[in-house]
C-alpha atoms as a PDB file:
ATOM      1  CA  UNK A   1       0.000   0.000   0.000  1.00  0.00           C
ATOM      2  CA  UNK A   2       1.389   3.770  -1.294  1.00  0.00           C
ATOM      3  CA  UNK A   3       1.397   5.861   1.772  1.00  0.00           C
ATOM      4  CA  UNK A   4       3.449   8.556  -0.059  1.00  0.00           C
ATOM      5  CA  UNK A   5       2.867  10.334  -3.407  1.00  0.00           C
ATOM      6  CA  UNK A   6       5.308  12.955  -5.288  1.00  0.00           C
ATOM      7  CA  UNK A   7       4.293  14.918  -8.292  1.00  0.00           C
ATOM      8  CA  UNK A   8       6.754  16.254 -10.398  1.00  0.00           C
ATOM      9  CA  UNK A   9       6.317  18.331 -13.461  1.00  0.00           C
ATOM     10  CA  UNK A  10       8.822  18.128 -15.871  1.00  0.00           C
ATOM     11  CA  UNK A  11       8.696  19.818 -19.348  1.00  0.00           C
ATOM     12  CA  UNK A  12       7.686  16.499 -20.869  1.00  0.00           C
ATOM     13  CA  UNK A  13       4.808  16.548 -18.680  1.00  0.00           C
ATOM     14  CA  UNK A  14       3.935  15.446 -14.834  1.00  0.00           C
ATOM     15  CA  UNK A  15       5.101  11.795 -13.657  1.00  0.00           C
ATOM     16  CA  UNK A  16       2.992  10.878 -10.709  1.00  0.00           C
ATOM     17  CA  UNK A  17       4.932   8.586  -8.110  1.00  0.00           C
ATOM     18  CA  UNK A  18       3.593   6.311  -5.520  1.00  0.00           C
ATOM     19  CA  UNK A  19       5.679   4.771  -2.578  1.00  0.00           C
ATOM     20  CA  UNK A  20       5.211   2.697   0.314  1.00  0.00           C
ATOM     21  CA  UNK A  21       8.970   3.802   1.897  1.00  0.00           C
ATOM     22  CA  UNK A  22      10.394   7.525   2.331  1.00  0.00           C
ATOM     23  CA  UNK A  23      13.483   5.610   0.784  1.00  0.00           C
ATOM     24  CA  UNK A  24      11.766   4.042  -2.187  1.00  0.00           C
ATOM     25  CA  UNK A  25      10.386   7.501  -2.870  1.00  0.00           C
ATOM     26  CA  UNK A  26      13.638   9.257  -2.836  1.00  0.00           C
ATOM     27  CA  UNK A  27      14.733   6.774  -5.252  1.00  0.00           C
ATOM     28  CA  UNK A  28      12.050   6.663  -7.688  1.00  0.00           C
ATOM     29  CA  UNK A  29      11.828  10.493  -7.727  1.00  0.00           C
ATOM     30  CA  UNK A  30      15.658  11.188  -8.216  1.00  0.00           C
ATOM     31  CA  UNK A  31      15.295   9.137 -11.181  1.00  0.00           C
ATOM     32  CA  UNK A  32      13.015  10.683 -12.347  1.00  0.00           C
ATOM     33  CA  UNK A  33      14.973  13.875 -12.112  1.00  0.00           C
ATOM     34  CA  UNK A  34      18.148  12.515 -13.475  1.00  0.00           C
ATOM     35  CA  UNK A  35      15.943  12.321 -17.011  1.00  0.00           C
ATOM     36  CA  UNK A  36      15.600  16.210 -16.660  1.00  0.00           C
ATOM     37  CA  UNK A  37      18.141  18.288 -18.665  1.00  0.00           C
ATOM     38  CA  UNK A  38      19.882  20.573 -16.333  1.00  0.00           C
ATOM     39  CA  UNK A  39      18.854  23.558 -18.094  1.00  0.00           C
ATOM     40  CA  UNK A  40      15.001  22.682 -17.301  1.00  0.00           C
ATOM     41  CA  UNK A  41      16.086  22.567 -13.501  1.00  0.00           C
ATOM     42  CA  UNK A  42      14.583  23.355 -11.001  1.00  0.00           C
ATOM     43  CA  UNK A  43      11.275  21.625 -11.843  1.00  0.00           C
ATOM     44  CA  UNK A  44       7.921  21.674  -9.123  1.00  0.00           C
ATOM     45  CA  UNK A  45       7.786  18.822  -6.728  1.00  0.00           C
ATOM     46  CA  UNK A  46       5.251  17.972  -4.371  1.00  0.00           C
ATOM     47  CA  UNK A  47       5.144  15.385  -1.945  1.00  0.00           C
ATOM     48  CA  UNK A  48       2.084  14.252   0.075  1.00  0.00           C
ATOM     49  CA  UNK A  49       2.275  12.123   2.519  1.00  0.00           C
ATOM     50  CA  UNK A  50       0.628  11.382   5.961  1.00  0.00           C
ATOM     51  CA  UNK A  51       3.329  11.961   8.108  1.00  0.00           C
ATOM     52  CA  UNK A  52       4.130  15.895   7.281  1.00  0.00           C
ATOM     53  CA  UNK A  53       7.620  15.659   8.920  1.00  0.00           C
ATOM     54  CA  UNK A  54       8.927  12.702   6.726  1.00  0.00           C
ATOM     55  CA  UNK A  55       7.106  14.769   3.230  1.00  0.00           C
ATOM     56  CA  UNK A  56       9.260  17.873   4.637  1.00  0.00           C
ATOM     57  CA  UNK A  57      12.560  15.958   4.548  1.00  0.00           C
ATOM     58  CA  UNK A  58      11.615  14.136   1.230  1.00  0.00           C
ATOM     59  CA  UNK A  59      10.618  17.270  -0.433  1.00  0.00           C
ATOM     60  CA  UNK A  60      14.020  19.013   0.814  1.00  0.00           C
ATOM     61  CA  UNK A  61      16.174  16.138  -0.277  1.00  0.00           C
ATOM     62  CA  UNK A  62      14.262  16.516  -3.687  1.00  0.00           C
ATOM     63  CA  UNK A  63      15.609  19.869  -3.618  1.00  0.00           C
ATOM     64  CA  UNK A  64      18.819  19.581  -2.735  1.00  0.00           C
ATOM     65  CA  UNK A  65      19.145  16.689  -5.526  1.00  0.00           C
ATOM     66  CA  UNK A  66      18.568  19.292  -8.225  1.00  0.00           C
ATOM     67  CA  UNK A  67      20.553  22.385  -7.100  1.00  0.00           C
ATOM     68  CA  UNK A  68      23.534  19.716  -7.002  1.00  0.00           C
ATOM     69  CA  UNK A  69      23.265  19.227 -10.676  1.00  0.00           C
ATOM     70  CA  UNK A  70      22.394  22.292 -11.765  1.00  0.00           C
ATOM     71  CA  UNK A  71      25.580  23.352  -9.210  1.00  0.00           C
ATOM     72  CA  UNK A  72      27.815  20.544 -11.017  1.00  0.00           C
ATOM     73  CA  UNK A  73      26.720  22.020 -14.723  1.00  0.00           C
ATOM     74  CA  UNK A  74      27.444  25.931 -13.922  1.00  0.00           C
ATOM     75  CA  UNK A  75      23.436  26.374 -14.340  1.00  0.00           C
ATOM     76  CA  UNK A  76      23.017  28.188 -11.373  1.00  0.00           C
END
């Protein structure tokens, strides 16, 4: 059973993501983000989740995963 969801809109449309582990979740969604040219970074994410302390974290990881690439191609 998915207990968390992330949306992400990327310029080749939204990828909806459903997890039953805040680990699982990070991993699905950085994938996700890896396909994302660094010059379309930062894209929205949004994280739901029932516990609002664990979507916090996830959603700041999420965060931090794309100012390190766009940090590691001059982007920024």
């Amino acid at each position: 059973m998915a207990n968390i969801a992330i949306q992400i809109d990327t310029p080749q449309g939204t990828r909806l993501l459903a997890a039953s582990s805040i680990r699982e979740a990070a991993l699905m969604a950085e994938s996700v983000l890896t396909t994302v040219a660094q010059t379309d970074l930062p894209v929205p994410v949004a994280v739901a989740c029932t516990d609002t302390d664990s979507a916090d974290r996830l959603l700041n990881y999420l965060a931090d995963v794309q100012m390190e690439r766009m940090l590691a191609e001059g982007t920024l």
